[in-house]
Protein backbone atom coordinates (compact mmCIF):
# COMPACT_ATOMS: atom_id res chain seq x y z
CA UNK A 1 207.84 92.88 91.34
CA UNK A 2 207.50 95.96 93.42
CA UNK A 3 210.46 98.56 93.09
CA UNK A 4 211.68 100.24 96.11
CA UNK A 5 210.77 103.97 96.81
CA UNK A 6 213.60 106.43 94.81
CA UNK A 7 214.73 107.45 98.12
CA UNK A 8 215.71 103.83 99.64
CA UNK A 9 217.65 102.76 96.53
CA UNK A 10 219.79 105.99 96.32
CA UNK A 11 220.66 105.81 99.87
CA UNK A 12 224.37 105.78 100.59
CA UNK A 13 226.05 102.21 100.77
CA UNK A 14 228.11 103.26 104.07
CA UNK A 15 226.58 104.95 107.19
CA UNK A 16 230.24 106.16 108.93
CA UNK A 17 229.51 105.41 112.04
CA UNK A 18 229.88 101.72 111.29
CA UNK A 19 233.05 101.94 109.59
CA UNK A 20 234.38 104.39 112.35
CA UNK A 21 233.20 102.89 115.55
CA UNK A 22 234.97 99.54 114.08
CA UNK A 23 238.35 101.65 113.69
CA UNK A 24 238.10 102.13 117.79
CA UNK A 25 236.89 98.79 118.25
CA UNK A 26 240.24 97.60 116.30
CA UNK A 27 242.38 100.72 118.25
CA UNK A 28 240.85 98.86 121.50
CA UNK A 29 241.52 94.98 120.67
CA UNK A 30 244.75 96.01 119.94
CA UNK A 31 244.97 97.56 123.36
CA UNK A 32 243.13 94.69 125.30
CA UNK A 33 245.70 92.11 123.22
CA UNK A 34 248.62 93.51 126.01
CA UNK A 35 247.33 92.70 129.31
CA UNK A 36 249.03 94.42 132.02
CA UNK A 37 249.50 97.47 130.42
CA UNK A 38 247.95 101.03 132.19
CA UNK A 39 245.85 102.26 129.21
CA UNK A 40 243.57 98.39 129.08
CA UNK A 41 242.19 99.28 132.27
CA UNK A 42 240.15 101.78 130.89
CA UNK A 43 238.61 100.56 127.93
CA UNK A 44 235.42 98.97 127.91
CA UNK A 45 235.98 95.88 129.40
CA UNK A 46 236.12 96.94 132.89
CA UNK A 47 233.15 98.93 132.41
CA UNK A 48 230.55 96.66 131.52
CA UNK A 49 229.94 93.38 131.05
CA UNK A 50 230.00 93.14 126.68
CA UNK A 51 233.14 94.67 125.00
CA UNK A 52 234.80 94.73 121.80
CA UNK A 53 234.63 91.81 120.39
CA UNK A 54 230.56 91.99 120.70
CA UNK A 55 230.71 94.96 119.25
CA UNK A 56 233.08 93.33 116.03
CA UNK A 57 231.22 90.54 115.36
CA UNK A 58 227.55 92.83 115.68
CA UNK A 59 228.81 95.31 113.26
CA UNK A 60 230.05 92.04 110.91
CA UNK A 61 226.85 91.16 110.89
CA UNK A 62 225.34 94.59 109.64
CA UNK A 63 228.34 94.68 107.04
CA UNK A 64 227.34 91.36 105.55
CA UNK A 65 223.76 92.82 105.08
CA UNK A 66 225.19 95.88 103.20
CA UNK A 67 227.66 93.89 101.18
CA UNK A 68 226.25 90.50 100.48
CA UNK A 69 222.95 90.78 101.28
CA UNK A 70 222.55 94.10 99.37
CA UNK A 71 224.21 91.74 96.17
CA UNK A 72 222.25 88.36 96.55
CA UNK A 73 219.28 91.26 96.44
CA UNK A 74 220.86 92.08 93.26
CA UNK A 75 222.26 89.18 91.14
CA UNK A 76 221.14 86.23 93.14
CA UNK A 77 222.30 83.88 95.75
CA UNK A 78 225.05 82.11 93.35
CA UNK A 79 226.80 85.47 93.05
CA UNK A 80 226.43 86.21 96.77
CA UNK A 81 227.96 82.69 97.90
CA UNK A 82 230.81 82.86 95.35
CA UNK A 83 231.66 86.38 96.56
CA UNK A 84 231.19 84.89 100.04
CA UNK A 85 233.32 81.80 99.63
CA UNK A 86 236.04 84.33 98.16
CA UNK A 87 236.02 86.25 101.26
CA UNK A 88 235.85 83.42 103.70
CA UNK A 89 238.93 81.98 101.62
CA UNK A 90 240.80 85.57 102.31
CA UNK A 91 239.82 85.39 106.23
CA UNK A 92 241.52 81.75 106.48
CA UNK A 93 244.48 82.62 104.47
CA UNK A 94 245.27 85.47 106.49
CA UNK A 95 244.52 83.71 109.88
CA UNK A 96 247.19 81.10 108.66
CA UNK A 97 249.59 84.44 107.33
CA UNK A 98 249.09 85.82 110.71
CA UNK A 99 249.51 82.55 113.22
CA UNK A 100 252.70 82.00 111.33
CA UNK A 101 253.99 85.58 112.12
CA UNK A 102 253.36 85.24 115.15
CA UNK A 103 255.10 82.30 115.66
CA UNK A 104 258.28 84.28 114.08
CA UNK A 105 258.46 86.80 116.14
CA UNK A 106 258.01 84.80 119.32
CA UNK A 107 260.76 81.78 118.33
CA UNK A 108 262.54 85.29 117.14
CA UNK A 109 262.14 86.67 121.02
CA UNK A 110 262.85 83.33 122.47
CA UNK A 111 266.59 83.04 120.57
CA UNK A 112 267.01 86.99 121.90
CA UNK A 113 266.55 86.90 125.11
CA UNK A 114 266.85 83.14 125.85
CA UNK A 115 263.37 83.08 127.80
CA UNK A 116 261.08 80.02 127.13
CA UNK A 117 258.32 81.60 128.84
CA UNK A 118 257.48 83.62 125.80
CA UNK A 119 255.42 80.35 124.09
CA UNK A 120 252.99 80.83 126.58
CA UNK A 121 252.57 84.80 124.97
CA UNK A 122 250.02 83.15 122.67
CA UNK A 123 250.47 79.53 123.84
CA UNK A 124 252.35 77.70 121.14
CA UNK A 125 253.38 75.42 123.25
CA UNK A 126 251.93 72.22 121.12
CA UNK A 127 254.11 72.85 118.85
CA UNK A 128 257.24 72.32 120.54
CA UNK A 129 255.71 69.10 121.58
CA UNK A 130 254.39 67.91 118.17
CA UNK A 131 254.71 70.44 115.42
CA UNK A 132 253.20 68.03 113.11
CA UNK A 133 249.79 67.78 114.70
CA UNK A 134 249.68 71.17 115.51
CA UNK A 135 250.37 72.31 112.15
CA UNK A 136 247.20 70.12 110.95
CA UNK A 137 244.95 71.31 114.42
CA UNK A 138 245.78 74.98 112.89
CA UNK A 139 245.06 74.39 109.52
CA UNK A 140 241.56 72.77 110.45
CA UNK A 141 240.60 75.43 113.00
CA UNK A 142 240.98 73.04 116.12
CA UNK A 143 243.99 74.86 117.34
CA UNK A 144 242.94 78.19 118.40
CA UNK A 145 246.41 80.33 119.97
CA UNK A 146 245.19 82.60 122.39
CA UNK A 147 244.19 86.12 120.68
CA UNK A 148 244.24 84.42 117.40
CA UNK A 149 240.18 83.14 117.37
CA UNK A 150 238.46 85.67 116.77
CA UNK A 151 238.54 85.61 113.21
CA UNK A 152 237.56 81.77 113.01
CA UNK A 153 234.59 82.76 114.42
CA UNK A 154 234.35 85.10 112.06
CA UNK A 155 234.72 82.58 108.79
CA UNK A 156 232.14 80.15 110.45
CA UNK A 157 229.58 83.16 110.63
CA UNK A 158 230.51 84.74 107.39
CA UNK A 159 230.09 81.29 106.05
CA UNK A 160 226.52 80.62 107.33
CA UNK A 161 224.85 84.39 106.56
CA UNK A 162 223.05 83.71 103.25
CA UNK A 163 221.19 81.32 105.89
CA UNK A 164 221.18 84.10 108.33
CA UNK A 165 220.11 86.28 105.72
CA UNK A 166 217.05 83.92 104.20
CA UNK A 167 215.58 83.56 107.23
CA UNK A 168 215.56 87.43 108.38
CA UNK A 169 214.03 88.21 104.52
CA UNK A 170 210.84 85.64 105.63
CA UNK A 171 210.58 87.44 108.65
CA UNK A 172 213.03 89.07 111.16
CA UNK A 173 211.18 87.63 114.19
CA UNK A 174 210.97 84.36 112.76
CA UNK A 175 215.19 84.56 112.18
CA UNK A 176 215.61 86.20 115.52
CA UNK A 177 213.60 83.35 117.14
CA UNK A 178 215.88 80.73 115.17
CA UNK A 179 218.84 82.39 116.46
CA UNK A 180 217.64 82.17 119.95
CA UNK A 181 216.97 78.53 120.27
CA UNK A 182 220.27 77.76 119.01
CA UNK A 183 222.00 80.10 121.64
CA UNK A 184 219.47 78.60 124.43
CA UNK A 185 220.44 74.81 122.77
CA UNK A 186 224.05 75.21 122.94
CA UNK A 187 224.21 76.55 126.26
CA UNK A 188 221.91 73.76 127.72
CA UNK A 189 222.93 71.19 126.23
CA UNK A 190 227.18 72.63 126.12
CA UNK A 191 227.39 72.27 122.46
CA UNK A 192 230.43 73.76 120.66
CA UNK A 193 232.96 73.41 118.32
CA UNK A 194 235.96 70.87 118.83
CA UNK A 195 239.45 72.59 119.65
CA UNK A 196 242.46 70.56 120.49
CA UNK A 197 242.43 70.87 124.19
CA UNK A 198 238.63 69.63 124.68
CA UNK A 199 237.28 72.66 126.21
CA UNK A 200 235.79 73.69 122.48
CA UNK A 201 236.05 77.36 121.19
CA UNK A 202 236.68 80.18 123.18
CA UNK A 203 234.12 82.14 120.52
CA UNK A 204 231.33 79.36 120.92
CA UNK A 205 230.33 80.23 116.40
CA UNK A 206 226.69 78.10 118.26
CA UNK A 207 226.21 80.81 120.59
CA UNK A 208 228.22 84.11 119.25
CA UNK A 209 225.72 83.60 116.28
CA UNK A 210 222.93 85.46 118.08
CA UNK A 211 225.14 88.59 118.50
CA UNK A 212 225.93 88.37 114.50
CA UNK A 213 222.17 87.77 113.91
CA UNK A 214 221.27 91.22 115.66
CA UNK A 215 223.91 92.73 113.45
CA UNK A 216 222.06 91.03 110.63
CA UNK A 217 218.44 92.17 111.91
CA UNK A 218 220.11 96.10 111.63
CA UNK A 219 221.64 95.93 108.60
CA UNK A 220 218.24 94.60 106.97
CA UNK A 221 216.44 97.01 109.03
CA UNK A 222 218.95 100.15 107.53
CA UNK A 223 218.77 98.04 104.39
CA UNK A 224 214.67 98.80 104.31
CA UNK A 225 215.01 102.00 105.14
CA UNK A 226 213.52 101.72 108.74
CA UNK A 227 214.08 104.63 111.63
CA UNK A 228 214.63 104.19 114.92
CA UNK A 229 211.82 105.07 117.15
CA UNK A 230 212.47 107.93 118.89
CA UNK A 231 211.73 107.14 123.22
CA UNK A 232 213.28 109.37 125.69
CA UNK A 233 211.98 106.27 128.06
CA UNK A 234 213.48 103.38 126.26
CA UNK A 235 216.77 105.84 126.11
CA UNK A 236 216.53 106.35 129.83
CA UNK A 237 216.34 102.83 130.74
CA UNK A 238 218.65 101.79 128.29
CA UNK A 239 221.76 104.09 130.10
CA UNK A 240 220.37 102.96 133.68
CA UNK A 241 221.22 99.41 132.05
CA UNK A 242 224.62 100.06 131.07
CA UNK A 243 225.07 102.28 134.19
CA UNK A 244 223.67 99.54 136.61
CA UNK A 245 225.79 96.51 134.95
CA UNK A 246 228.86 98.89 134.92
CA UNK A 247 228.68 99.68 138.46
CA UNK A 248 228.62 95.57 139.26
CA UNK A 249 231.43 94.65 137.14
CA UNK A 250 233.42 97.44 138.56
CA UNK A 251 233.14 96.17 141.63
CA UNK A 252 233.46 92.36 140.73
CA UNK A 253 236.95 93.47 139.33
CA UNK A 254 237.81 94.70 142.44
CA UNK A 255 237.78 98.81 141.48
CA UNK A 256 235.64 99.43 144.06
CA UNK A 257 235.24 98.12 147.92
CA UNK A 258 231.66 98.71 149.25
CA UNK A 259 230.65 96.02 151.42
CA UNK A 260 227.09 96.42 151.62
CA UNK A 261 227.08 95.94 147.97
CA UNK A 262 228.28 92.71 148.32
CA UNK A 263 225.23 90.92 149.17
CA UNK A 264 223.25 92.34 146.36
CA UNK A 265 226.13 91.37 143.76
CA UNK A 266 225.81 87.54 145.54
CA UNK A 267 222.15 87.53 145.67
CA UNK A 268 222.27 89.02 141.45
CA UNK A 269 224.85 86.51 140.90
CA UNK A 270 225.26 87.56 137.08
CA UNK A 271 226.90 84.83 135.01
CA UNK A 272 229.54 86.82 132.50
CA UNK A 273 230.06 84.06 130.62
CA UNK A 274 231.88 85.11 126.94
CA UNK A 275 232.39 81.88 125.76
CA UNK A 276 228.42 81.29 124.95
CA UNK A 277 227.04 85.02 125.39
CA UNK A 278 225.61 84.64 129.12
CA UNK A 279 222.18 87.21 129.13
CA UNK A 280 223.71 89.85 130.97
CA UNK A 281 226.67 90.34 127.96
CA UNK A 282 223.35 90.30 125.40
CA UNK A 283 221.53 92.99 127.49
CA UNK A 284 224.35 95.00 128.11
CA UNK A 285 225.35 95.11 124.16
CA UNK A 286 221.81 96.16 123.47
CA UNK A 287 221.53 98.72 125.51
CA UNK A 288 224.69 100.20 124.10
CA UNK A 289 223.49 99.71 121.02
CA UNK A 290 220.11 101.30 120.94
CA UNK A 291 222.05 104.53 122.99
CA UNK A 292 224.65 104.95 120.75
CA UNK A 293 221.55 104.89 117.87
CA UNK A 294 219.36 107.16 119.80
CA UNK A 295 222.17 109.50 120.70
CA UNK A 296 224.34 109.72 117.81
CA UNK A 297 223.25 110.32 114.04
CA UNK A 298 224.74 109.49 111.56
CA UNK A 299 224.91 112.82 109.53
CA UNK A 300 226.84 114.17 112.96
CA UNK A 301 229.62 116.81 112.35
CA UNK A 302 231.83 114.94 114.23
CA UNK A 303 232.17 112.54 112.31
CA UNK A 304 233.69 114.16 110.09
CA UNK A 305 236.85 115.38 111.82
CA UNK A 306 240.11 113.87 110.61
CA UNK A 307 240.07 111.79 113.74
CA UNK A 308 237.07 109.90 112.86
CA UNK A 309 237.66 109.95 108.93
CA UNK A 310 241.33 108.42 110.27
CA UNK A 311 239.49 105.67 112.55
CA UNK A 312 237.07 105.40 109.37
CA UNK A 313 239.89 104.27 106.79
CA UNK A 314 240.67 101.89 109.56
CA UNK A 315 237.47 100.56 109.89
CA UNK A 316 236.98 100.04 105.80
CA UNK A 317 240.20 97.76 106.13
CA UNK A 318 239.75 96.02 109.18
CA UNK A 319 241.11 92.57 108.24
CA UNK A 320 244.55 94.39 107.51
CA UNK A 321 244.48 96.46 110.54
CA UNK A 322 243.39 93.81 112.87
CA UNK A 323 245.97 91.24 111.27
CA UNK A 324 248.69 93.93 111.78
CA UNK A 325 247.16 94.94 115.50
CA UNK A 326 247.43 91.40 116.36
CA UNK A 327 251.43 90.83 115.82
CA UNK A 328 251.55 94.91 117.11
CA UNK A 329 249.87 93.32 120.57
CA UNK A 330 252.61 90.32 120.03
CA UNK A 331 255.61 92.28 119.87
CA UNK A 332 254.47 95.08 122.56
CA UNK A 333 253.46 92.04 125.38
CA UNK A 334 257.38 91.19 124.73
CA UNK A 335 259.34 94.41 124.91
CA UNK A 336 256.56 95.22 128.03
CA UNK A 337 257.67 91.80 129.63
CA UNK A 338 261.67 93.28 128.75
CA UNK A 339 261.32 96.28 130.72
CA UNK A 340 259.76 95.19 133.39
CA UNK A 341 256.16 96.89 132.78
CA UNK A 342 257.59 100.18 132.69
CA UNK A 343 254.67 103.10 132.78
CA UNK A 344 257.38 104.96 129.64
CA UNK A 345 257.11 101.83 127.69
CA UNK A 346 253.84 100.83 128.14
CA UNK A 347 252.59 104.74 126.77
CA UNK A 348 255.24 104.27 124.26
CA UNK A 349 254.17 101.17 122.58
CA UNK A 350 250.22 101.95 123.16
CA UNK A 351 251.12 105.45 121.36
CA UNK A 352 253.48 104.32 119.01
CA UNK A 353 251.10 100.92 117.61
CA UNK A 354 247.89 102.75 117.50
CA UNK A 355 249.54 105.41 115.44
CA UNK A 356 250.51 102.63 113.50
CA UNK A 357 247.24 101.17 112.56
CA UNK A 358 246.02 104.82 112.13
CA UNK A 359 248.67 105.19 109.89
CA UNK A 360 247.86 101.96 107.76
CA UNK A 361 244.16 102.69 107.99
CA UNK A 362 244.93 106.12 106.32
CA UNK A 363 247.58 104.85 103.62
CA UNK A 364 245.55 102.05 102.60
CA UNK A 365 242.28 104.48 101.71
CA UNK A 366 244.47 106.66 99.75
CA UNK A 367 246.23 103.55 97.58
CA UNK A 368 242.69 101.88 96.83
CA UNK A 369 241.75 105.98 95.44
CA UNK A 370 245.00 105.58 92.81
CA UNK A 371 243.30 105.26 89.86
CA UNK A 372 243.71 101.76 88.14
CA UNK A 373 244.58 100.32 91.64
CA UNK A 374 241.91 100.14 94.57
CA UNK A 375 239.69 102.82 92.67
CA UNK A 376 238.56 101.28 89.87
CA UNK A 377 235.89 99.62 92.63
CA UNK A 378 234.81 103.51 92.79
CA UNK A 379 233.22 103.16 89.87
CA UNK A 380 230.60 100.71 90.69
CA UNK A 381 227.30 101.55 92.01
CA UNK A 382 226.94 102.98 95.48
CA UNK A 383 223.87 100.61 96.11
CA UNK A 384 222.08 98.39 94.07
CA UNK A 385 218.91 98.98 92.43
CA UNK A 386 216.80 96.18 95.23
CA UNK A 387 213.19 94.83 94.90
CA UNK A 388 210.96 92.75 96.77
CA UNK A 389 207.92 91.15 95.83
């Protein structure tokens, strides 16, 4: 066995633009979970055709390298799947801790303000009609509420990565190519995970898996110690791709009226279909990707600041924060509905739940640093010693 050079294995186990890139991407689900309100119209999603949740499950996928992958390197597979199945365990649990929450506060809203309308918030309504099939849909994954599935997804991916993983380690083309036929064979042939109402996941796991296999390809790439190429070209073109598919999605959502565009956007005819990753979403993630890479190091100053070490801390806890973000999003879309969309309101509750998660993101770093608590995990090694043949 061949040891890796000095300088790969004392690398640090964190690069903080993953863990603070995630904090927005939570600040901006958590935004995107209250349609209707002023500040969701200008986050990413009317800008282009990918958005936050491709950028969550990418960066999953380069965690899971750094984690898991960096300890199946390191004390085998058995040790990586038990730590896995722990995790995977924790994601379901707190999917089932959340769902029920949610369900609170809305039967909680319902008894307040005597307004039915609110089981359609997350649509609940199954289980008015039969609680006790419901109850078993949820517990089996089947039954999805709206702006509770992305973190199924999440369980079947973190579930399949040491497979992800092997088949990267024989060759990242070869994994990349794997991934790829089972994105092309789901959308062909409109394969997909049951759900109760027959339409199957609104996260296809058969197609989403190709963004969470580019995640994977990174992390292994950071994991060998490989730098991105440095091409003013390949930079160019990348922001005339995000430019170009930002222009036509701002205009398919109906920001901008220029009729001689019209044709062209007919004649394009891009499919932006989330559900199984249409090509246009795939593109238009890569391209931010390899910008925000090309542009943006990772030993930048600015990342630094206590607004990025604050979105950092949220980004190292992202389960909590996103669990909390969720029945935030809940309880804003009500008292939003209450007062009539007010502009006050709608800056109030953006201001007041994002400080929130900040908040949680910040008091949750400093409680795992309490000695015997959180930071006894300090004293483990940054990154493992790895080898390869």
């Amino acid at each position: 066995m061949k040891s890796l050079p000095e300088a790969t294995v004392n690398k640090p186990a964190r690069d903080l633009r993953i863990d603070v890139v995630r904090g927005l991407i939570l600040l901006i689900i958590f935004i995107n979970h209250m349609p209707g309100n002023i500040i969701s119209q200008y986050t990413p999603y009317y800008f282009g055709f990918s958005d936050s949740s491709e950028v969550f499950v990418l960066l999953a996928g380069v965690s899971a390298v750094l984690a898991y992958g960096r300890l199946i390197n390191q004390r085998g597979l058995a040790v990586g799947v038990l730590r896995i199945v722990a995790r995977v365990w924790t994601l379901y649990v707190a999917h089932l801790m959340v769902f029920l929450i949610a369900c609170g506060v809305i039967f909680f809203a319902i008894s307040k303000t005597q307004n039915p309308l609110y089981v359609e918030v997350i649509n609940i309504q199954p289980f008015l009609i039969d609680p006790v099939s419901a109850l078993l849909d949820v517990l089996t994954l089947v039954y999805q509420p709206s702006f509770l599935n992305i973190i199924p997804l999440y369980i079947v991916l973190l579930a399949v990565f040491p497979l992800v993983y092997w088949l990267v380690r024989i060759h990242p083309i070869f994994g990349l190519l794997v991934s790829l036929s089972i994105w092309q064979a789901a959308v062909h042939w409109s394969l997909n995970f049951p759900d109760r109402f027959g339409g199957g996941w609104f996260f296809n796991p058969l197609a989403w898996q190709l963004v969470f296999t580019f995640g994977v390809l990174i992390g292994h790439a950071m994991d060998q110690g490989y730098i991105l190429i440095k091409s003013r070209l390949l930079t160019a073109l990348a922001i005339l791709v995000v430019l170009g598919l930002g222009f036509i999605k701002t205009y398919t959502m109906g920001s901008l009226n220029w009729p001689l565009f019209e044709h062209w956007v007919d004649v394009i005819h891009l499919s932006n279909d989330k559900m199984n990753q249409s090509v246009v979403r795939i593109v238009h993630l890569l391209a931010l990707v390899w910008i925000f890479c090309s542009l943006i190091s990772s030993h930048a100053l600015f990342l630094r600041s206590w607004v990025c070490r604050g979105l950092a801390s949220m980004g190292r806890h992202s389960l909590a924060v996103f669990c909390v973000g969720t029945v935030l999003s809940i309880m804003g879309q009500i008292l939003m509905a209450e007062t009539a969309y007010s502009l006050e309101m709608q800056l109030i509750i953006c201001i007041t739940g994002g400080t929130l998660l900040f908040g949680l993101g910040a008091f949750l770093s400093w409680y795992q640093s309490l000695p015997g608590l959180g930071g006894a995990r300090r004293t483990l090694p940054l990154a493992p010693v790895l080898s390869k043949p």
